[in-house]
Protein backbone atom coordinates (compact mmCIF):
# COMPACT_ATOMS: atom_id res chain seq x y z
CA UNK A 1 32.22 -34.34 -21.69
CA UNK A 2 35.67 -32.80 -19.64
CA UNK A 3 35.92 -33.12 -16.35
CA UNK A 4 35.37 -30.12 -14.81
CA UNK A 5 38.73 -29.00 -14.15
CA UNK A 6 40.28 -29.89 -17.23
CA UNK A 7 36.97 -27.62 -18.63
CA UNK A 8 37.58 -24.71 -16.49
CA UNK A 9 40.94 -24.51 -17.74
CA UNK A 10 39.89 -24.25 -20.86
CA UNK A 11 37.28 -21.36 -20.10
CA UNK A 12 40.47 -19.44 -18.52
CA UNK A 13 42.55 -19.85 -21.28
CA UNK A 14 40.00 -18.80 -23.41
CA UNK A 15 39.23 -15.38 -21.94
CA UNK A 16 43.42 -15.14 -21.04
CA UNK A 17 43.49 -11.88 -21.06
CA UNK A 18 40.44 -11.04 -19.67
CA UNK A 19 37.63 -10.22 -22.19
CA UNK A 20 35.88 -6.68 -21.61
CA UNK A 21 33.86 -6.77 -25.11
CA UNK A 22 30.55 -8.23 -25.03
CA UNK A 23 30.70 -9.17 -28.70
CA UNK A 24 34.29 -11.18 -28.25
CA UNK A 25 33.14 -12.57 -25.45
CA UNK A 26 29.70 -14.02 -26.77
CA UNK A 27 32.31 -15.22 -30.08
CA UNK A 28 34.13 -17.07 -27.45
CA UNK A 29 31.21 -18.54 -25.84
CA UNK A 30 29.67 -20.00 -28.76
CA UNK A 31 32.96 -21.32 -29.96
CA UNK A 32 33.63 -23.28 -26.61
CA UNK A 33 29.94 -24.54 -26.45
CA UNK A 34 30.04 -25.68 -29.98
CA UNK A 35 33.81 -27.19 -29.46
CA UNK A 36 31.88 -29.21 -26.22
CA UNK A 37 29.81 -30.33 -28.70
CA UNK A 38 26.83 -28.68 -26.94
CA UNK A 39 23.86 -26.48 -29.07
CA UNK A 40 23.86 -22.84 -28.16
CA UNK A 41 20.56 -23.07 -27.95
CA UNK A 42 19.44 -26.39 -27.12
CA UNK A 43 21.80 -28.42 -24.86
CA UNK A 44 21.23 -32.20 -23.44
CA UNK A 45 18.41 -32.92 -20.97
CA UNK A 46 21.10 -34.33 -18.09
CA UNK A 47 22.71 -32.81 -15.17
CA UNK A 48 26.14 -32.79 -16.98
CA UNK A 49 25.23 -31.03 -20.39
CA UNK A 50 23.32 -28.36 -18.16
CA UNK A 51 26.41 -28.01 -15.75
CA UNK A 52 29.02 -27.77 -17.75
CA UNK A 53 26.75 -25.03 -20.80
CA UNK A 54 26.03 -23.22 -17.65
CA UNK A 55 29.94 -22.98 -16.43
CA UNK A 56 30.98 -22.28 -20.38
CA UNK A 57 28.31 -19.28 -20.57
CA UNK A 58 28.46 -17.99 -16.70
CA UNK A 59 32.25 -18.27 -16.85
CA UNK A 60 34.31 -16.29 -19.46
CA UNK A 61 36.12 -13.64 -18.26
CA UNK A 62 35.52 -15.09 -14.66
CA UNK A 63 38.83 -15.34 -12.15
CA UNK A 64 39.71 -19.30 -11.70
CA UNK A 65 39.23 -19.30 -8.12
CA UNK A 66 35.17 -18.26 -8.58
CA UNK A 67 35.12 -21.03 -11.10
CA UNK A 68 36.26 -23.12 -8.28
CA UNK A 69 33.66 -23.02 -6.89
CA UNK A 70 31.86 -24.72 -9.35
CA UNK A 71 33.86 -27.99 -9.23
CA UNK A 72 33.41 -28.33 -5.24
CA UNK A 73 31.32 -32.16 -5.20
CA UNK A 74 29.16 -30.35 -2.59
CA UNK A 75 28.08 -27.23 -5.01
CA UNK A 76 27.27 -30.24 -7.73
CA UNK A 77 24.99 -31.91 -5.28
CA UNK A 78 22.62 -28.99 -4.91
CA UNK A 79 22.45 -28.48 -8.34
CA UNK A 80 21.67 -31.59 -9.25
CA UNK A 81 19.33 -31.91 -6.33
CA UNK A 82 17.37 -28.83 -7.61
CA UNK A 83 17.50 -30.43 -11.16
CA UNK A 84 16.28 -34.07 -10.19
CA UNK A 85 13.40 -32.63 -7.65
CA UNK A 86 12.63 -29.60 -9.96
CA UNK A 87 12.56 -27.18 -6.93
CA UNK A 88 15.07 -23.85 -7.50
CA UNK A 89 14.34 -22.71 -4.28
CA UNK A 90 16.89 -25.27 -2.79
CA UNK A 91 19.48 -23.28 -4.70
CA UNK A 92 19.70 -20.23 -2.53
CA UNK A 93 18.48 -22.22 0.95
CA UNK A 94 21.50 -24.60 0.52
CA UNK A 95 23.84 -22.39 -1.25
CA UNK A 96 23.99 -20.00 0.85
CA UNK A 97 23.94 -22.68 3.95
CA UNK A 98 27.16 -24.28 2.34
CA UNK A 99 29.10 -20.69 1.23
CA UNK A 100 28.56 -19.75 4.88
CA UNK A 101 30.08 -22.46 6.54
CA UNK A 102 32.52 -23.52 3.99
CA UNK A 103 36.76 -21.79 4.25
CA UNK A 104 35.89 -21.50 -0.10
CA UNK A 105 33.59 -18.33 0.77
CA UNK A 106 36.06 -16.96 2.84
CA UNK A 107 38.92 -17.42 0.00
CA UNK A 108 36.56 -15.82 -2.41
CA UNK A 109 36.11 -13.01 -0.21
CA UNK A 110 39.95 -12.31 -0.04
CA UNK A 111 40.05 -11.48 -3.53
CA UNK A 112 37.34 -8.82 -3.02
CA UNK A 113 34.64 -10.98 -4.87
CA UNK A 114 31.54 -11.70 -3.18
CA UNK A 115 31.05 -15.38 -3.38
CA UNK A 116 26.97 -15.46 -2.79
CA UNK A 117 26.82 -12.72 -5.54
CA UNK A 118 28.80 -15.41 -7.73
CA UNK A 119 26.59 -17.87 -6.66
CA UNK A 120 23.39 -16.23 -7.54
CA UNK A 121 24.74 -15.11 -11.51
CA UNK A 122 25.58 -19.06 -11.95
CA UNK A 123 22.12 -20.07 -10.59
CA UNK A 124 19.75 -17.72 -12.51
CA UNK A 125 22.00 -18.60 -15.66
CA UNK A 126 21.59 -22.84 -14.75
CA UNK A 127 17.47 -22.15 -13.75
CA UNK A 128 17.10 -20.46 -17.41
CA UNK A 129 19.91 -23.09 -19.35
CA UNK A 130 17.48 -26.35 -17.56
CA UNK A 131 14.11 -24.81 -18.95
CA UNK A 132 15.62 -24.83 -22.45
CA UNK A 133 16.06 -28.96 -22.12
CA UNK A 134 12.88 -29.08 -23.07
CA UNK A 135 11.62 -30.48 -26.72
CA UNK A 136 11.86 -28.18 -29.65
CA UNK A 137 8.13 -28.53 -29.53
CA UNK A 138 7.26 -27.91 -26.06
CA UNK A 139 9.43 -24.34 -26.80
CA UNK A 140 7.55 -23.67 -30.07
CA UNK A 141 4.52 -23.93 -27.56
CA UNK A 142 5.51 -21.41 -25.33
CA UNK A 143 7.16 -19.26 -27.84
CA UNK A 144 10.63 -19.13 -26.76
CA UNK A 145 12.08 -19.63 -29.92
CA UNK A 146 14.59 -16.75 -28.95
CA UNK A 147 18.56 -17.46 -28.29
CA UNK A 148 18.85 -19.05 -25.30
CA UNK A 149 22.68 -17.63 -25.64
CA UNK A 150 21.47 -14.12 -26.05
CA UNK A 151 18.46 -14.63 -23.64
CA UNK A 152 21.36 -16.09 -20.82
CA UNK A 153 23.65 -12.74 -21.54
CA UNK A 154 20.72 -9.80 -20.82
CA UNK A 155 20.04 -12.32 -17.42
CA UNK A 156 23.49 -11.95 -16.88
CA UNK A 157 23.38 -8.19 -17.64
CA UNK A 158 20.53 -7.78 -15.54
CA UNK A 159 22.33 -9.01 -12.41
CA UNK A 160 25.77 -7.03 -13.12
CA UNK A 161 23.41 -4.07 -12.62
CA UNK A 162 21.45 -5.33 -9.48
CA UNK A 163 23.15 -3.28 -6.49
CA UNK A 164 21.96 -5.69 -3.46
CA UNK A 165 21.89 -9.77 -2.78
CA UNK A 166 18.19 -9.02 -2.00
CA UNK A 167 17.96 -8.04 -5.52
CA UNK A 168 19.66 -10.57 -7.11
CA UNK A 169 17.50 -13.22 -5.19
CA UNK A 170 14.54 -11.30 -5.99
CA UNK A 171 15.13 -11.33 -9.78
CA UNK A 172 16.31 -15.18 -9.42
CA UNK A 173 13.02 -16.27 -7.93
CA UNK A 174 10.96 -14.02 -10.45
CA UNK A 175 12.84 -16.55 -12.99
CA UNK A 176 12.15 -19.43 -11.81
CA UNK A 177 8.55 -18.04 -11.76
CA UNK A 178 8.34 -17.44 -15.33
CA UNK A 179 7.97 -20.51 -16.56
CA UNK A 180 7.71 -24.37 -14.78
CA UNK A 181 7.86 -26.97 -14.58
CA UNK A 182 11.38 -26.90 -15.63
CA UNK A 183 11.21 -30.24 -17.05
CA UNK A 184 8.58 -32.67 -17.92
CA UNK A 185 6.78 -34.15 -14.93
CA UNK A 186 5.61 -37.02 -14.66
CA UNK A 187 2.27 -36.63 -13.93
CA UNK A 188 -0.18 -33.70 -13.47
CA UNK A 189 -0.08 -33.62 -9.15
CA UNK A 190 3.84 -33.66 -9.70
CA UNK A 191 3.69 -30.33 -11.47
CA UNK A 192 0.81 -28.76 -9.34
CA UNK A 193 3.28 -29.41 -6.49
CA UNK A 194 6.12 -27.96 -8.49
CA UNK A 195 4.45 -24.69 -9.03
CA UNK A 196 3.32 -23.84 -5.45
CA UNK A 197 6.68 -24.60 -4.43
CA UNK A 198 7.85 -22.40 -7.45
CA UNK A 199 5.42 -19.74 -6.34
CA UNK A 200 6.06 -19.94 -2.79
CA UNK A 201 9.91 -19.45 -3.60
CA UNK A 202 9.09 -15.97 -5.47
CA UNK A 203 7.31 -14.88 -2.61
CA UNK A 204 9.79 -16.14 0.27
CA UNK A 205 12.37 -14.36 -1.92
CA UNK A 206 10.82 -10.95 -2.21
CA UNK A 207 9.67 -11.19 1.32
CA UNK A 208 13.36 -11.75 2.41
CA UNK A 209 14.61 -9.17 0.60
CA UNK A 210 12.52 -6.58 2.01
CA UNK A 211 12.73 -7.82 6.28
CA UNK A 212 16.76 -7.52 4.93
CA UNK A 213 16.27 -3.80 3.82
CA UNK A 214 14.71 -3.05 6.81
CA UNK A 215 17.24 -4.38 8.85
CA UNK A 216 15.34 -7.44 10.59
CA UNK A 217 17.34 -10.68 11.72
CA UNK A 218 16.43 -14.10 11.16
CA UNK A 219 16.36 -16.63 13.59
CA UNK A 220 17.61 -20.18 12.50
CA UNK A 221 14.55 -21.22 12.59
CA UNK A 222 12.90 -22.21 9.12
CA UNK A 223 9.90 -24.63 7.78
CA UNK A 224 9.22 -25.59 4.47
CA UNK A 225 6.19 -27.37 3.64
CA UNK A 226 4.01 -27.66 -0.16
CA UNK A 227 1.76 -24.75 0.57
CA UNK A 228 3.41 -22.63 2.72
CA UNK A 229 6.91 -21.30 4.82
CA UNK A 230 7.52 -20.43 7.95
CA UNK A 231 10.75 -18.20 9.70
CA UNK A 232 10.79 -16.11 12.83
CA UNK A 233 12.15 -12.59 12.45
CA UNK A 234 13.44 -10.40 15.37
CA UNK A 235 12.55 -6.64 15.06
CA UNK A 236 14.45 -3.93 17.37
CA UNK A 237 11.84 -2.04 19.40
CA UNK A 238 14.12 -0.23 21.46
CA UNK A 239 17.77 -0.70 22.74
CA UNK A 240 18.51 -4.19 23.41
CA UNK A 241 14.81 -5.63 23.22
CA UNK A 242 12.98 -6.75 20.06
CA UNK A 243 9.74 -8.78 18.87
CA UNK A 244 10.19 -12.45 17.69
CA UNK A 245 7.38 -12.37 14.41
CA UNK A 246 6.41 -15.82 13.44
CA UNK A 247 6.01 -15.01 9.85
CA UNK A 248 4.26 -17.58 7.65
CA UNK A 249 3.94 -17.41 3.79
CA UNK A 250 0.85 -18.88 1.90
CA UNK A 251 0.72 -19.90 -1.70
CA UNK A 252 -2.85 -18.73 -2.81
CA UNK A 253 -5.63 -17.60 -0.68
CA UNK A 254 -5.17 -17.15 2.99
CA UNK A 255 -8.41 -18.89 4.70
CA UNK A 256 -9.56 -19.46 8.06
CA UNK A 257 -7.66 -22.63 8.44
CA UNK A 258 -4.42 -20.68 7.75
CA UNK A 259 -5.21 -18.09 10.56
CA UNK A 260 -6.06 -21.05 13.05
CA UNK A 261 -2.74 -22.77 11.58
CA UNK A 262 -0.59 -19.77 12.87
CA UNK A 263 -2.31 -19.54 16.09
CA UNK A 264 -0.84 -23.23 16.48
CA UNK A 265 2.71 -22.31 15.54
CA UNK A 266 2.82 -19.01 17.67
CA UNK A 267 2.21 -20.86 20.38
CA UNK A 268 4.27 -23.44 19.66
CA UNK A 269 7.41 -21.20 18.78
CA UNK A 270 6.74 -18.98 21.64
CA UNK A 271 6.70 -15.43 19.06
CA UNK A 272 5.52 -12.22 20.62
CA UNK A 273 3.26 -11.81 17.10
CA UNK A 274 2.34 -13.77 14.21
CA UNK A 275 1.96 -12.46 10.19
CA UNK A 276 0.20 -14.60 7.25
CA UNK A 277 1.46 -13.36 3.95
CA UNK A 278 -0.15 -14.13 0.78
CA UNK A 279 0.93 -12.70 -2.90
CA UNK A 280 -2.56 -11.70 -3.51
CA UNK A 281 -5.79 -13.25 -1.51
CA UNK A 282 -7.06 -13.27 1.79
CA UNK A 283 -10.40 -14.09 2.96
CA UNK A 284 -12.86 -11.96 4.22
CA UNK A 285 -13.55 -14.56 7.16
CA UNK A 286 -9.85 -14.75 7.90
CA UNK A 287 -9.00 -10.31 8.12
CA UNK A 288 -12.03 -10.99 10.61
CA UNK A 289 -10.92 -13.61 12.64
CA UNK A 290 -7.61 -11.38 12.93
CA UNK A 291 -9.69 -8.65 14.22
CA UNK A 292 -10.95 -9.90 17.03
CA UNK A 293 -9.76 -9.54 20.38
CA UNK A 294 -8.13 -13.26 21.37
CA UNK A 295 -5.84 -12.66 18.22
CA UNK A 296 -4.65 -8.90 18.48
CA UNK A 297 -1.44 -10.75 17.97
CA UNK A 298 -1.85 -12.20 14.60
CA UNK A 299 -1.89 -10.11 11.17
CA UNK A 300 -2.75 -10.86 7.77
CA UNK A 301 -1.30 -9.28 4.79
CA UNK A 302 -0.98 -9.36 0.63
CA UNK A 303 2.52 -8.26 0.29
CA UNK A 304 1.76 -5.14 -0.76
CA UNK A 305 0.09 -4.21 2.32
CA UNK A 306 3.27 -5.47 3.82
CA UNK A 307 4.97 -3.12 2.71
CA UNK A 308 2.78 -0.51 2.88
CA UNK A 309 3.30 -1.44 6.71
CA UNK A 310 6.96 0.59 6.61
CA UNK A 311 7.04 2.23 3.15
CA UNK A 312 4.71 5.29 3.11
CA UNK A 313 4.05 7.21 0.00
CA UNK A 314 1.59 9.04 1.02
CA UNK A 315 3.14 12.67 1.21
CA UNK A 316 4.57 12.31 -2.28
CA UNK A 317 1.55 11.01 -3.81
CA UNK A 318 -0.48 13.94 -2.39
CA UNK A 319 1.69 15.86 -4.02
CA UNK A 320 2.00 14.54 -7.13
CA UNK A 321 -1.93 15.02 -7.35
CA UNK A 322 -1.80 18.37 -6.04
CA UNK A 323 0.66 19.37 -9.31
CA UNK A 324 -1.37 17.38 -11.78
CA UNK A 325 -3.91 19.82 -10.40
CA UNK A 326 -2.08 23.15 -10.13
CA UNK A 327 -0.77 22.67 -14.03
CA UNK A 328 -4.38 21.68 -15.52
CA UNK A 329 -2.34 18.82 -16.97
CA UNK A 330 -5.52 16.55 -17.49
CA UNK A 331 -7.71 19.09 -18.52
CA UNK A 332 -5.64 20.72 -21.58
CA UNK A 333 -3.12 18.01 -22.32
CA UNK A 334 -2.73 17.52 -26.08
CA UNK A 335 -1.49 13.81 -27.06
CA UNK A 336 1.86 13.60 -28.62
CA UNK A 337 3.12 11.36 -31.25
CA UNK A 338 6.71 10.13 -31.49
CA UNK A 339 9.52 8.81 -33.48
CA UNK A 340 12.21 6.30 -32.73
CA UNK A 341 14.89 5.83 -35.16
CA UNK A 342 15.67 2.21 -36.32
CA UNK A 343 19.41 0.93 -36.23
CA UNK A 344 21.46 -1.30 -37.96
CA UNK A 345 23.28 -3.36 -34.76
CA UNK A 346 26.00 -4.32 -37.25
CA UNK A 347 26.52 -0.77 -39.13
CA UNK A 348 24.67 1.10 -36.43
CA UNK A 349 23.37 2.96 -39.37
CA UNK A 350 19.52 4.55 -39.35
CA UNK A 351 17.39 2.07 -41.67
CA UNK A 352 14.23 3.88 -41.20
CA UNK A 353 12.48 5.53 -38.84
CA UNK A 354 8.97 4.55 -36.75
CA UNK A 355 6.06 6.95 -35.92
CA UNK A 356 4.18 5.95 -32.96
CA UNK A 357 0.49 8.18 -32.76
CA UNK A 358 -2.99 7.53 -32.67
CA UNK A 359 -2.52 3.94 -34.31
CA UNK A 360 -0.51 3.09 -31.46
CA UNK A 361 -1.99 4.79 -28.66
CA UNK A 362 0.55 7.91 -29.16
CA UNK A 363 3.61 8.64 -27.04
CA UNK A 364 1.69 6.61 -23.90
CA UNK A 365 1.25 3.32 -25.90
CA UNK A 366 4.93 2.87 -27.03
CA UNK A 367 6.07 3.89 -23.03
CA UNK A 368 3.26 1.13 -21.98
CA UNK A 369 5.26 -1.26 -24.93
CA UNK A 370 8.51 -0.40 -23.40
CA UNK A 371 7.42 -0.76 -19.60
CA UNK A 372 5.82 -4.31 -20.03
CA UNK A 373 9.13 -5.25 -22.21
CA UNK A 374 10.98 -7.73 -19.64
CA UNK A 375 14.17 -6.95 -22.11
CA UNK A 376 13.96 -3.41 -21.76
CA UNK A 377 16.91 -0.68 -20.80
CA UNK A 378 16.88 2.80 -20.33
CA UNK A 379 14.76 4.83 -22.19
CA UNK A 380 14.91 8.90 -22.98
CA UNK A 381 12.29 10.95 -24.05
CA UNK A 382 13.96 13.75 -26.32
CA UNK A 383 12.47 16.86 -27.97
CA UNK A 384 13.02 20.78 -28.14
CA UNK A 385 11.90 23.23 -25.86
CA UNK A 386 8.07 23.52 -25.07
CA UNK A 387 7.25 20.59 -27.36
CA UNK A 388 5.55 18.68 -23.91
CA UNK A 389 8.15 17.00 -22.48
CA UNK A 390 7.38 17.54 -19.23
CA UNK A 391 3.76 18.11 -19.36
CA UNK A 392 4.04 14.45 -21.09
CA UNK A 393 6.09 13.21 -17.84
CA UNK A 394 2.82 14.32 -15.43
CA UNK A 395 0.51 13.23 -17.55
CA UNK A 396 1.78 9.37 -17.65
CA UNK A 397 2.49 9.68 -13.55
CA UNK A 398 -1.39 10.96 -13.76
CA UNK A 399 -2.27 7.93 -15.52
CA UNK A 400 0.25 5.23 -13.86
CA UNK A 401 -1.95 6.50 -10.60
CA UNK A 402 -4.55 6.79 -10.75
CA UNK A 403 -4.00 2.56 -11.96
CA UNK A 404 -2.23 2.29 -8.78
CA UNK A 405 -4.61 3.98 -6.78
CA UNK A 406 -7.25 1.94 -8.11
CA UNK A 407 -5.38 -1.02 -7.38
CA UNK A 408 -4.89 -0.42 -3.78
CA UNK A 409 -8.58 0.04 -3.45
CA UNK A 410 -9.57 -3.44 -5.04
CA UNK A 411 -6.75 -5.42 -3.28
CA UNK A 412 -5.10 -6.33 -6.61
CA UNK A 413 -1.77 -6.71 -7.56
CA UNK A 414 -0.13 -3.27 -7.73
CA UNK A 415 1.21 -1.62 -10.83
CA UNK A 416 4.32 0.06 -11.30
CA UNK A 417 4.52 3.38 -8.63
CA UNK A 418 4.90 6.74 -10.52
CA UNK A 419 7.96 8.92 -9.40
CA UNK A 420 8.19 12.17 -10.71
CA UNK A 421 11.60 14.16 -9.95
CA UNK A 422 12.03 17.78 -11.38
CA UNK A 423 15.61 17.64 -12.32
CA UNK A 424 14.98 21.57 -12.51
CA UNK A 425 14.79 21.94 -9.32
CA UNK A 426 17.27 19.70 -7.72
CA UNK A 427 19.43 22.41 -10.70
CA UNK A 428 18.04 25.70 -9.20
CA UNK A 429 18.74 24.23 -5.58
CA UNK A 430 22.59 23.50 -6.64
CA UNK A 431 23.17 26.83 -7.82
CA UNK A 432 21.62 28.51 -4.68
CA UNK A 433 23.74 26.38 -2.63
């Protein structure tokens, strides 16, 4: 194997000048791995082979100075701490802790890059490279016989098009959800471990990214533990004052013992108000030790109800009822079948075409296809006038809501949220204006 700097200039003077075409650039990829001597799709279980496959696929076409990075001792380090304790979530707590304090950041920054956004593309592309170390057999058992090259360019894709850091953390803990542990453990408490902390992580992350969208600052203070995490937020409540929340996250069902747990720390940390946050269970003992009196200061929440806390859709989804009404959509909707053309990727030349109807569910079961479809992209839903486009639209949202709905009821997990828009309206309002 290079050293790293000797490797990085070679990834430069590969992409020299800068490669804008996705198919030259995967060429160039493969070419470098395979002149590393490294298999597209199935590199070396060590910390080097994943290190430098990840630097060769995360960095063509990147600026020398973000590859940089890469080579700082200190960046290897967490890397290779992640690797060696199987644990991603030290990626972004000590990544981020290092790019913050460290003059690199800053240099990055001067070049109108933003180095955490850097950061993030190389770690979700390293988290995805380590899970392929894994025997040909142990893949053919999970069926991810796909290219891991092709598979690493739509994550990389993915997070081009992510507009926030909360996103991008979001989508790099949802990763490192999908499938653990990342390598073979070495025995069966090892891995239980692994996956709380691999749950946990998901959970921190989305969390995060939402007390960031709502403006909330973070205290330094910050506990990790195997079941659960701890930080203290500060939230304005009027000019100059704000609450400390001790907020605690729980992997799996939030009991009795968790509510008595963050009593403890409350106290401890001196916080005006204390949250447990779950993914998906609380117990019924636990919402009613919360309800009584001696702990109006303590709340427990799925992370859905979290957010239904700030985020509150109920106007629009009153009226998206009310127009599913109005129209009669439910009561005289006719299914509709569809066709999607088939393309050659090479010729892009039609090769056939596919009819999706009452086999398939109609028009609804190739949109349910597309929506559980973790590779998907944008779809459009074409046709001439009156064929049902838009009677099609309210009839899904009717459907996608009434799931919803009957989600929130049960506590479950949450499906996707129908939104509607009229882009006839929004056109009738332009012209008026």
């Amino acid at each position: 194997m290079l050293e790293l700097a000797k490797l990085i200039d070679l990834i430069v003077g590969f992409a020299s000048p800068v490669v804008q075409d996705k198919l030259q650039r995967s060429e160039l990829v493969i070419k470098l791995l395979k002149q590393l001597n490294l298999d597209p799709d199935h590199p070396p279980a060590d910390f080097t082979a994943v290190y430098q496959y990840t630097l060769v696929e995360y960095g063509i076409g990147k600026p020398k100075p973000v590859l940089e990075m890469f080579r700082q001792a200190e960046i290897q380090a967490i890397f290779r701490k992640a690797l060696d304790q199987n644990n991603p979530s030290l990626l972004l707590k000590e990544g981020e802790t290092f790019l913050s304090g460290h003059a690199l950041g800053d240099r990055i920054r001067e070049l109108g890059i933003d180095a955490r956004q850097e950061f993030y593309q190389f770690a979700a592309v390293f988290i995805e490279v380590a899970k392929r170390t894994r025997t040909p057999a142990e893949v053919l058992a999970n069926q991810r016989l796909e290219s891991l090259h092709r598979q690493v360019g739509g994550i990389q894709e993915r997070l081009q098009r992510l507009p926030t850091l909360e996103a991008m953390r979001t989508e790099m803990a949802r990763l490192a959800a999908q499938s653990y542990p990342i390598l073979p453990s070495e025995s069966d408490s090892s891995t239980s471990i692994q996956e709380k902390q691999c749950r946990a992580f998901a959970l921190a992350q989305q969390m995060k990214g939402w007390f960031e969208t709502l403006g909330y600052r973070f205290e330094s203070y910050e506990a990790w533990q195997d079941d659960y995490f701890e930080w203290i937020i500060d939230i304005p409540v009027r000019r100059g004052r704000y609450d400390r929340i001790l907020v605690r996250g729980i992997d799996g069902e939030v009991g009795l013992r968790d509510v008595k747990a963050l009593r403890r720390s409350v106290e401890t940390q001196r916080a005006d108000e204390g949250w447990l946050v779950t993914a998906r269970r609380i117990s019924r003992a636990a919402r009613d030790e919360v309800e009584k009196e001696e702990n109006h200061d303590l709340g427990c929440y799925t992370f859905d109800e979290l957010l239904d806390q700030d985020a509150d859709f109920g106007g629009y989804l009153d009226w998206l009822e009310s127009e599913i009404r109005r129209r009669g959509i439910e009561q005289r909707y006719v299914p509709l079948a569809c066709t999607k053309e088939e393309i050659d990727p090479d010729t892009k030349q039609r090769m056939g075409v596919s009819r999706y109807d009452d086999r398939d569910g109609w028009i609804d079961g190739y949109i349910d296809l597309w929506l559980d479809d973790p590779a998907k992209e944008h779809i459009s839903v074409l046709g001439e006038f009156g064929t049902g486009k838009t009677w099609f639209a309210f009839h899904y949202a009717s459907q996608a809501l009434q799931r919803y709905r009957d989600a929130q009821q049960r506590g479950v997990e949450r499906p996707r949220l129908p939104l509607v828009i009229p882009l006839r309206d929004y056109a009738k309002a332009l012209f008026l204006v």
